[in-house]
PDB file of N, CA and C in Angstrom:
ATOM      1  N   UNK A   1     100.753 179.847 -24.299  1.00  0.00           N
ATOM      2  CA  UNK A   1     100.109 180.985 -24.908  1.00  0.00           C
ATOM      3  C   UNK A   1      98.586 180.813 -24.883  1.00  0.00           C
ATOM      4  N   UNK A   2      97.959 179.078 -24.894  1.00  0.00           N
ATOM      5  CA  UNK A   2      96.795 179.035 -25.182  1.00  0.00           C
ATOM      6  C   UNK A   2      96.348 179.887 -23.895  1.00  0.00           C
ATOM      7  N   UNK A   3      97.015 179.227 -22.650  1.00  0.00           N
ATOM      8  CA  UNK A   3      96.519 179.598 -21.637  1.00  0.00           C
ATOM      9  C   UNK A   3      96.685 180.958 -21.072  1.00  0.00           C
ATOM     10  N   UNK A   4      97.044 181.295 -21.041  1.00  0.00           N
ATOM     11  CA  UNK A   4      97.164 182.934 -21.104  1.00  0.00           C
ATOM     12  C   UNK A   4      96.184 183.421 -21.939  1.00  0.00           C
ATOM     13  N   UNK A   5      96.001 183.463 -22.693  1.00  0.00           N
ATOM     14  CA  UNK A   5      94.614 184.018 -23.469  1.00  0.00           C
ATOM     15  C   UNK A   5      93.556 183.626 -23.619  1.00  0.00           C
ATOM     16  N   UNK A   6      93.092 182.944 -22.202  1.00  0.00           N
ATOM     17  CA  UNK A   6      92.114 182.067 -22.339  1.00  0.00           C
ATOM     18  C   UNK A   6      90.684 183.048 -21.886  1.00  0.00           C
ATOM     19  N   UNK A   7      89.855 182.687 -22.741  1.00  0.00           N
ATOM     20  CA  UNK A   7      88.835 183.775 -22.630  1.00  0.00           C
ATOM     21  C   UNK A   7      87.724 183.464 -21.227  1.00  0.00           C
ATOM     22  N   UNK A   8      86.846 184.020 -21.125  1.00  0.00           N
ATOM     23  CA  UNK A   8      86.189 184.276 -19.739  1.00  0.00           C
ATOM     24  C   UNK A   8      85.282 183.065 -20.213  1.00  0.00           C
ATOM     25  N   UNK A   9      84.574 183.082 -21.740  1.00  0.00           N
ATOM     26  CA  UNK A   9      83.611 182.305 -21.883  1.00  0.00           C
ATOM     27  C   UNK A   9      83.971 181.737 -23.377  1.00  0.00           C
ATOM     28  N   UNK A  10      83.314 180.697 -24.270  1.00  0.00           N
ATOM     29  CA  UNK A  10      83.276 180.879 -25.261  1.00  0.00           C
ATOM     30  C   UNK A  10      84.532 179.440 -25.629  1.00  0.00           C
ATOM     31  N   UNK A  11      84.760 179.676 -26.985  1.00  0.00           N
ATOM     32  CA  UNK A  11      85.942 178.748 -27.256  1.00  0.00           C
ATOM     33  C   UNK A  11      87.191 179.225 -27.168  1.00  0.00           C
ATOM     34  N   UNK A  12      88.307 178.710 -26.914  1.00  0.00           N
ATOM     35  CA  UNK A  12      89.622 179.352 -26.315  1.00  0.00           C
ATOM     36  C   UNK A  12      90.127 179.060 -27.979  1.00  0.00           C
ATOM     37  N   UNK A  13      91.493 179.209 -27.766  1.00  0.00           N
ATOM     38  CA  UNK A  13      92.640 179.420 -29.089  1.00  0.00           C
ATOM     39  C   UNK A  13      92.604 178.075 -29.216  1.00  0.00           C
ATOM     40  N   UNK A  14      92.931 177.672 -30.517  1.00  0.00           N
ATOM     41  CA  UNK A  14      93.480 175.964 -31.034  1.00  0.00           C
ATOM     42  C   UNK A  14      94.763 176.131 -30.871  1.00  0.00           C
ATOM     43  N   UNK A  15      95.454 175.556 -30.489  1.00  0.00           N
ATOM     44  CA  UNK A  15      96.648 175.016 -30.356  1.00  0.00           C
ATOM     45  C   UNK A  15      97.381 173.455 -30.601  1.00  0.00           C
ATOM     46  N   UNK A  16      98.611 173.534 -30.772  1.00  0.00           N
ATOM     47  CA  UNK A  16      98.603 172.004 -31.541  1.00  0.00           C
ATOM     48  C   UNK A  16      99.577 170.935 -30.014  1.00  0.00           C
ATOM     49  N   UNK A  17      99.157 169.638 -30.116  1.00  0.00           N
ATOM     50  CA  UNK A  17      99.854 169.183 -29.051  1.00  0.00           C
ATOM     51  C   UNK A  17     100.003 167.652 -30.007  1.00  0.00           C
ATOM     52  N   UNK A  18     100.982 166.734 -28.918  1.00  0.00           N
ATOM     53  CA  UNK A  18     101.291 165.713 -29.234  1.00  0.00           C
ATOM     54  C   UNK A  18     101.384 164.814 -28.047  1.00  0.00           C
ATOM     55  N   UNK A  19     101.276 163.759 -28.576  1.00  0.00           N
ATOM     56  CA  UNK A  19     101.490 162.368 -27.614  1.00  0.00           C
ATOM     57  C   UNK A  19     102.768 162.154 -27.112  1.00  0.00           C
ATOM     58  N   UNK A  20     103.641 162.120 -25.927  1.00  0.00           N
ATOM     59  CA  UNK A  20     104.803 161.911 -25.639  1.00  0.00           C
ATOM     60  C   UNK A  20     105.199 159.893 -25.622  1.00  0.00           C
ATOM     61  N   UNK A  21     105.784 159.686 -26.156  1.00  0.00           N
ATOM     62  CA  UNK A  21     106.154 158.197 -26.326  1.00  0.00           C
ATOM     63  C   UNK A  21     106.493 157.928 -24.833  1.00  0.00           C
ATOM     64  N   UNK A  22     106.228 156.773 -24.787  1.00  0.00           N
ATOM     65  CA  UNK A  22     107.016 156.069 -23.722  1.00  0.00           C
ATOM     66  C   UNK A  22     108.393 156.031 -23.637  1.00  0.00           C
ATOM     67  N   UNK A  23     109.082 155.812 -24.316  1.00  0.00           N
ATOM     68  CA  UNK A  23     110.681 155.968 -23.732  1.00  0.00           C
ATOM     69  C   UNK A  23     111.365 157.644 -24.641  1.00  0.00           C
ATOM     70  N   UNK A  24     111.396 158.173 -23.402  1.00  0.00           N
ATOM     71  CA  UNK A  24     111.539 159.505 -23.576  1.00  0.00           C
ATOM     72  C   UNK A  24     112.160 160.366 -22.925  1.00  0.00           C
ATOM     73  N   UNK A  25     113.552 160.687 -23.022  1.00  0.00           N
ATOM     74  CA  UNK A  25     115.085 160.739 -22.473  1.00  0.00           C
ATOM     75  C   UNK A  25     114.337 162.218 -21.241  1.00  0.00           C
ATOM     76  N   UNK A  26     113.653 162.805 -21.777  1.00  0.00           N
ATOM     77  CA  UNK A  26     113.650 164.538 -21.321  1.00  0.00           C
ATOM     78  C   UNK A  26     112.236 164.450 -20.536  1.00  0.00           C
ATOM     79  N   UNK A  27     111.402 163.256 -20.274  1.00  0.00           N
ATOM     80  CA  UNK A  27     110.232 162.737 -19.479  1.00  0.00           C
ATOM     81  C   UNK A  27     110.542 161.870 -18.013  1.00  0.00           C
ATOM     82  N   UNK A  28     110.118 161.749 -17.318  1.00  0.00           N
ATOM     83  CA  UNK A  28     109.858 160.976 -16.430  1.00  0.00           C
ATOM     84  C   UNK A  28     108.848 161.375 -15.383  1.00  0.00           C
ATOM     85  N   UNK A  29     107.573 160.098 -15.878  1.00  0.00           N
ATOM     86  CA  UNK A  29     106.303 159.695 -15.354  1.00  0.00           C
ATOM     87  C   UNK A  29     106.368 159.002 -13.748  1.00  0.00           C
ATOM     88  N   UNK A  30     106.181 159.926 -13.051  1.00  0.00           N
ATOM     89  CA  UNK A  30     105.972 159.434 -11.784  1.00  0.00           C
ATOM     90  C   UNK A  30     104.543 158.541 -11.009  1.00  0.00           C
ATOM     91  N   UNK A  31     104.750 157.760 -10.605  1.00  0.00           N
ATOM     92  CA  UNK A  31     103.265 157.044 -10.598  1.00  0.00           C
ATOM     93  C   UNK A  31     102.960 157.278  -8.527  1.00  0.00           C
ATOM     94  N   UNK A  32     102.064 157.298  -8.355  1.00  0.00           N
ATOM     95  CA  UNK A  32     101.740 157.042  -6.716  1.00  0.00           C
ATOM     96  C   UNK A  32     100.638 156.304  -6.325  1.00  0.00           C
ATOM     97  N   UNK A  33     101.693 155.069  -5.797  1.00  0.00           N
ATOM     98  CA  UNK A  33     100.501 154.452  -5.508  1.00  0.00           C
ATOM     99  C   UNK A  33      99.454 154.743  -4.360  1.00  0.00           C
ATOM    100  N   UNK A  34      98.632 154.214  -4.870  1.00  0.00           N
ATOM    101  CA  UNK A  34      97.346 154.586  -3.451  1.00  0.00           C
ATOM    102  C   UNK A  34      97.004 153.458  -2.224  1.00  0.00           C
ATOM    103  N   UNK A  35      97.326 154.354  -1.575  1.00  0.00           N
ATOM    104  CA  UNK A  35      97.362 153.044  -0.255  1.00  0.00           C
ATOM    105  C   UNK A  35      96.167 153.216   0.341  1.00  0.00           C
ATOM    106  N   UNK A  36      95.740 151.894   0.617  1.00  0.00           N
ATOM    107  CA  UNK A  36      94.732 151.784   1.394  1.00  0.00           C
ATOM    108  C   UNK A  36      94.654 150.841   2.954  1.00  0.00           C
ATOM    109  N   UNK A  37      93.495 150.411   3.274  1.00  0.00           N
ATOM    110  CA  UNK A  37      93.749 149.565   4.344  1.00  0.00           C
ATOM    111  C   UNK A  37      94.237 148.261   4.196  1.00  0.00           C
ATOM    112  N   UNK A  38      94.042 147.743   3.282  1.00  0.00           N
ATOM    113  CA  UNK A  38      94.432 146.572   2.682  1.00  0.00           C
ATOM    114  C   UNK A  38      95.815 146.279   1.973  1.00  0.00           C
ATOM    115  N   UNK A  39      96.499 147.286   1.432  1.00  0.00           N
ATOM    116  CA  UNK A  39      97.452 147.261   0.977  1.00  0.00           C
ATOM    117  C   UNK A  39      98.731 148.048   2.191  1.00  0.00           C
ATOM    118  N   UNK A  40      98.583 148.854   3.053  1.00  0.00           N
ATOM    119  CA  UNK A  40      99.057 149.372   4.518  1.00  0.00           C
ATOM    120  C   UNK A  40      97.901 149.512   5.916  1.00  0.00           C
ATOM    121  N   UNK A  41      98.126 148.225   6.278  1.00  0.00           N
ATOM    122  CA  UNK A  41      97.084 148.245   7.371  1.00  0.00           C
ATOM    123  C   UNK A  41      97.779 149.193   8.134  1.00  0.00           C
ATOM    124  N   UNK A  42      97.041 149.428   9.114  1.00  0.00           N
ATOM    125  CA  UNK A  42      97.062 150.700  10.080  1.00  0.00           C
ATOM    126  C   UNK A  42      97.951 149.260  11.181  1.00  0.00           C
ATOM    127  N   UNK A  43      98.904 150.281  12.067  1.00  0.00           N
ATOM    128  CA  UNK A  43      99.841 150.081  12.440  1.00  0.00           C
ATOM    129  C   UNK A  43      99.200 150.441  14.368  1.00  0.00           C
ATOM    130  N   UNK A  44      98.485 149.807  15.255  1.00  0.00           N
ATOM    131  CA  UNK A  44      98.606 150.218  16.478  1.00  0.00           C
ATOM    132  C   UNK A  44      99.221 149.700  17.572  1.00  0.00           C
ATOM    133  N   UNK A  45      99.969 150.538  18.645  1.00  0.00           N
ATOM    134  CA  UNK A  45     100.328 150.031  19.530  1.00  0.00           C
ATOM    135  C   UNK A  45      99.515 149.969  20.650  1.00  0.00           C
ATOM    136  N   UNK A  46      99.688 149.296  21.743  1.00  0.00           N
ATOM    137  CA  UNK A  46      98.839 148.839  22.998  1.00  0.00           C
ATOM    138  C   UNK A  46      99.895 149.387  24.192  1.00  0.00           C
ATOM    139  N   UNK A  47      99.101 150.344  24.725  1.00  0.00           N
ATOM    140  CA  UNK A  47      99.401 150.215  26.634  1.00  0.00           C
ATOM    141  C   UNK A  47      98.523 149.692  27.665  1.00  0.00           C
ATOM    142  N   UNK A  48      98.964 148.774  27.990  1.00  0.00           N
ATOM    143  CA  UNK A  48      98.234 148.691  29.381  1.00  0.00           C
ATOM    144  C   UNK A  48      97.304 149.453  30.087  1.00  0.00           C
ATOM    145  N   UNK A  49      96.592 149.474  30.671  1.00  0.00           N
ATOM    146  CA  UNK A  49      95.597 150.654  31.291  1.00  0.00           C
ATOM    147  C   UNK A  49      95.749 150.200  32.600  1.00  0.00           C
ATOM    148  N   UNK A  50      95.786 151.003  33.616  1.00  0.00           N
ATOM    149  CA  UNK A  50      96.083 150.472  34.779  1.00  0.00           C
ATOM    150  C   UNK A  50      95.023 149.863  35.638  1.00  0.00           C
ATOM    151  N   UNK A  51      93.983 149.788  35.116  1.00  0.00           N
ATOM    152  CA  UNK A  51      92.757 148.927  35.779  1.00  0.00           C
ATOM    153  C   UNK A  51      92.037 148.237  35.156  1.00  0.00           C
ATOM    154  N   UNK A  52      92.920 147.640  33.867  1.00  0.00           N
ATOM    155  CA  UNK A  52      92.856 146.566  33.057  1.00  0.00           C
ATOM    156  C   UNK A  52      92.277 147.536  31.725  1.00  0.00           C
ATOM    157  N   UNK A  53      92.355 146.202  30.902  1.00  0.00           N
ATOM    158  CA  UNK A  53      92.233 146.508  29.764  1.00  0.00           C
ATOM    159  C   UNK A  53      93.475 147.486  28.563  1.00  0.00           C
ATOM    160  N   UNK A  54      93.251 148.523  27.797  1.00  0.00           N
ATOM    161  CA  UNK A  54      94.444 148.650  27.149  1.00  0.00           C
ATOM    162  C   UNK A  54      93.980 149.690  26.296  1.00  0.00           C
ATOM    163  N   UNK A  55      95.106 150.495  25.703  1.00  0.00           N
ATOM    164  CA  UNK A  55      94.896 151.675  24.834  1.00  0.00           C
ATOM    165  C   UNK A  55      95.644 151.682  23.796  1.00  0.00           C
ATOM    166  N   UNK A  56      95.260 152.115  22.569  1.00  0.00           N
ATOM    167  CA  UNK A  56      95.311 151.927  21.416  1.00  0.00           C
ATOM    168  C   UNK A  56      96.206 152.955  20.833  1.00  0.00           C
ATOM    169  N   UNK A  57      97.270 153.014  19.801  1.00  0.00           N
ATOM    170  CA  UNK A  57      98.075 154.396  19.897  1.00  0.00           C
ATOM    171  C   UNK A  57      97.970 154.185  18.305  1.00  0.00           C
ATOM    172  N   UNK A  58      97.920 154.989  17.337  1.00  0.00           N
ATOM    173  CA  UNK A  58      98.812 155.183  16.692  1.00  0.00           C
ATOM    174  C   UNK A  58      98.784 156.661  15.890  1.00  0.00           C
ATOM    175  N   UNK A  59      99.571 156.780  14.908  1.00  0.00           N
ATOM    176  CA  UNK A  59      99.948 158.245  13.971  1.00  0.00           C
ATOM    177  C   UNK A  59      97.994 158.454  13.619  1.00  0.00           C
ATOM    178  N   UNK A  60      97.870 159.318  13.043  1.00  0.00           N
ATOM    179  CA  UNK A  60      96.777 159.587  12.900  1.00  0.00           C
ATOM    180  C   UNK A  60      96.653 159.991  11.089  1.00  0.00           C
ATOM    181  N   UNK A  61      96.259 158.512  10.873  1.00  0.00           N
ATOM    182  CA  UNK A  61      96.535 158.100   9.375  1.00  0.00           C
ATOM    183  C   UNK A  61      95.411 159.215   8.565  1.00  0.00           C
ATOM    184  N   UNK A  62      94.257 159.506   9.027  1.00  0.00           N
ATOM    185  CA  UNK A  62      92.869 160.145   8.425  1.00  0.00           C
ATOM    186  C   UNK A  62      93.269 161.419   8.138  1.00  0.00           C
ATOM    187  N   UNK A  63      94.498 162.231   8.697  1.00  0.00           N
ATOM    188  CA  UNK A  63      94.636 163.497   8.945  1.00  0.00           C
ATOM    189  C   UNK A  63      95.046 163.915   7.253  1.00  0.00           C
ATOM    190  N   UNK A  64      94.403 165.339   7.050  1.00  0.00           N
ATOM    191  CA  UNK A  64      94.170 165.068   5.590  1.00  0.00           C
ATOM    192  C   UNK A  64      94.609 166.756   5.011  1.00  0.00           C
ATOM    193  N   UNK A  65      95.605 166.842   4.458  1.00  0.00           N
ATOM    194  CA  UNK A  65      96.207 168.161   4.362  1.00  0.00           C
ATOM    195  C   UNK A  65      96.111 168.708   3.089  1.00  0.00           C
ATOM    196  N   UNK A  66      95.157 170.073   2.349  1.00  0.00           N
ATOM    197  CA  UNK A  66      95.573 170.120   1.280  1.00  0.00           C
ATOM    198  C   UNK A  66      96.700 170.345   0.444  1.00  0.00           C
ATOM    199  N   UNK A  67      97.841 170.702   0.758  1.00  0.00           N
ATOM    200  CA  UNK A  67      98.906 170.682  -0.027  1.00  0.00           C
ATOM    201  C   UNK A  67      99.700 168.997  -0.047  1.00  0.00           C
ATOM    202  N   UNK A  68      98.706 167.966   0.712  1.00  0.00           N
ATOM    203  CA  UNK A  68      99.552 166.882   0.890  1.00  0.00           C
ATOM    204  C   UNK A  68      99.837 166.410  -0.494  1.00  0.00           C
ATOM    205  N   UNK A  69     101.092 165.964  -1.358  1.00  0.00           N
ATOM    206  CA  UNK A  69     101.194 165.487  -2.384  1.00  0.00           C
ATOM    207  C   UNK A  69     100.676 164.077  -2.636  1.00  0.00           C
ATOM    208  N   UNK A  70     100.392 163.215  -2.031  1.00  0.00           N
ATOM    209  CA  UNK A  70     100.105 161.496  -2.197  1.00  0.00           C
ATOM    210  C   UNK A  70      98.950 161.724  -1.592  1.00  0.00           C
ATOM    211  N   UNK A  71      98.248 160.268  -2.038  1.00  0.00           N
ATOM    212  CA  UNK A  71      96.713 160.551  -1.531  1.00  0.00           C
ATOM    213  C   UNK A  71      97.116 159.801  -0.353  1.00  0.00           C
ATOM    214  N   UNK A  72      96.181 160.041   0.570  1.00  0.00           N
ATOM    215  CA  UNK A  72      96.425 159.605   2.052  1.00  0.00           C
ATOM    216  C   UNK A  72      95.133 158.806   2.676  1.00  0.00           C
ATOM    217  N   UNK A  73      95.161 157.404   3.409  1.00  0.00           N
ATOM    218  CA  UNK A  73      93.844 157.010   3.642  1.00  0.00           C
ATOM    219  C   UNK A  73      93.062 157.912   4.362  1.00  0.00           C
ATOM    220  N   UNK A  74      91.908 157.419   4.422  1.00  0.00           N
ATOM    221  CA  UNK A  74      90.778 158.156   5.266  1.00  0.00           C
ATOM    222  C   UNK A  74      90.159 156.890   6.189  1.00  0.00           C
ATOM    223  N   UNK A  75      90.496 157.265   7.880  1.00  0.00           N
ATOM    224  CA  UNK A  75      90.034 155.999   8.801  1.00  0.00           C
ATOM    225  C   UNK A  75      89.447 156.559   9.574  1.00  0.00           C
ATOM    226  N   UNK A  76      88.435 155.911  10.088  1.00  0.00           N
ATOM    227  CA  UNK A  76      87.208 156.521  11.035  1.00  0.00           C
ATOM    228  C   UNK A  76      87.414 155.654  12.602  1.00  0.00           C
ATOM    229  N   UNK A  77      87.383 155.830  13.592  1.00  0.00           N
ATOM    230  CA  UNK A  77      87.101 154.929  14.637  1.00  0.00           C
ATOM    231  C   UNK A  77      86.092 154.947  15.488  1.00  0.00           C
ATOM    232  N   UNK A  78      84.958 154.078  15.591  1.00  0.00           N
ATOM    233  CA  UNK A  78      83.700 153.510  15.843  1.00  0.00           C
ATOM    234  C   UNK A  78      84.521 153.455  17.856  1.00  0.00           C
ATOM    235  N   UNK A  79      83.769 154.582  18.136  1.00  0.00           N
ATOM    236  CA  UNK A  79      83.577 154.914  19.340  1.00  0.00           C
ATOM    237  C   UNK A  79      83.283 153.361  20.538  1.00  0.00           C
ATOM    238  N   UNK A  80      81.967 153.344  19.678  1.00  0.00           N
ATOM    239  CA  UNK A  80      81.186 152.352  20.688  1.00  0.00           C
ATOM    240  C   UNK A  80      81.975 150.551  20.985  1.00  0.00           C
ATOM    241  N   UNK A  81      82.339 150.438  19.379  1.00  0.00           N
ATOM    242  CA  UNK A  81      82.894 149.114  19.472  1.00  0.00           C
ATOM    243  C   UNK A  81      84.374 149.356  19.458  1.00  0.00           C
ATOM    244  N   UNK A  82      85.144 150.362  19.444  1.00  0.00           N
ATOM    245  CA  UNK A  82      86.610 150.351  19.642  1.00  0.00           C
ATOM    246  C   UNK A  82      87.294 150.063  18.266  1.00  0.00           C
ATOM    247  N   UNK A  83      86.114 149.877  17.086  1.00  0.00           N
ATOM    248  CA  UNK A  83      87.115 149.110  16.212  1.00  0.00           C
ATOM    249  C   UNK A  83      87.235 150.715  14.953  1.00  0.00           C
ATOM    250  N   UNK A  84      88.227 149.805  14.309  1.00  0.00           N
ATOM    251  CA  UNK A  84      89.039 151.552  13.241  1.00  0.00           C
ATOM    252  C   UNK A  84      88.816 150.579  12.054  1.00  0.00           C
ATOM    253  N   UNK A  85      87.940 151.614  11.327  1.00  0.00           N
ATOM    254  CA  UNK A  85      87.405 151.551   9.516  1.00  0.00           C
ATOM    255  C   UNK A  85      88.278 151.892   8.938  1.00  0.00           C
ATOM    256  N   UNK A  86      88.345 151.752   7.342  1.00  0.00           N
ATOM    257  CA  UNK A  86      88.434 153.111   6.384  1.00  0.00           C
ATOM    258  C   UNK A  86      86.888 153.635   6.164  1.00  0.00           C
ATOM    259  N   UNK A  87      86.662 154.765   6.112  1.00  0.00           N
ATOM    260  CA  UNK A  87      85.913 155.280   5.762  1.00  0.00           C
ATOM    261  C   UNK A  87      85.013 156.193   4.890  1.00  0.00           C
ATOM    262  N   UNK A  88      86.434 155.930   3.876  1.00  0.00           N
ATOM    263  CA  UNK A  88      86.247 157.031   2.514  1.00  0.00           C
ATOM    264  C   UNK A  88      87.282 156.066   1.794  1.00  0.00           C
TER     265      UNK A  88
END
């Protein structure tokens, strides 16, 4: 109700709330953890290149969606030296 009548400016309605206990039959607190580079390193595979040297594959971990529910890393890859950051 508070929210529904919540005004444009100004102070909204008082309303009364409470603390939910920890063990609480009609609750359940979902937690997500946050992964990073350190806790899920980035995963690449290697092909061969046919005049040596090799190419780097993998999912494209940085890709960043707003409806994504979990937070998702953010990885950058440094052109010049070949090597893959996090970067946020």
């Amino acid at each position: 109700m508070a929210l529904r009548s919540r005004p444009i400016e100004g102070m909204g309605s008082r309303f009364a709330a409470f603390v939910i206990p920890h063990i609480c039959d009609t609750v359940t607190v979902e937690t997500k953890r946050i992964r990073t580079s350190a806790t899920d390193p980035l995963r690449i595979a290697t092909i061969d290149a046919p005049n040596g040297g090799a190419i780097g594959i993998t999912f494209a971990p940085g890709k960043r969606q707003p409806t994504t529910p979990e937070p998702r890393p953010c990885v950058a890859m440094d052109r010049a030296s070949g090597s893959v950051s996090e970067s946020c």
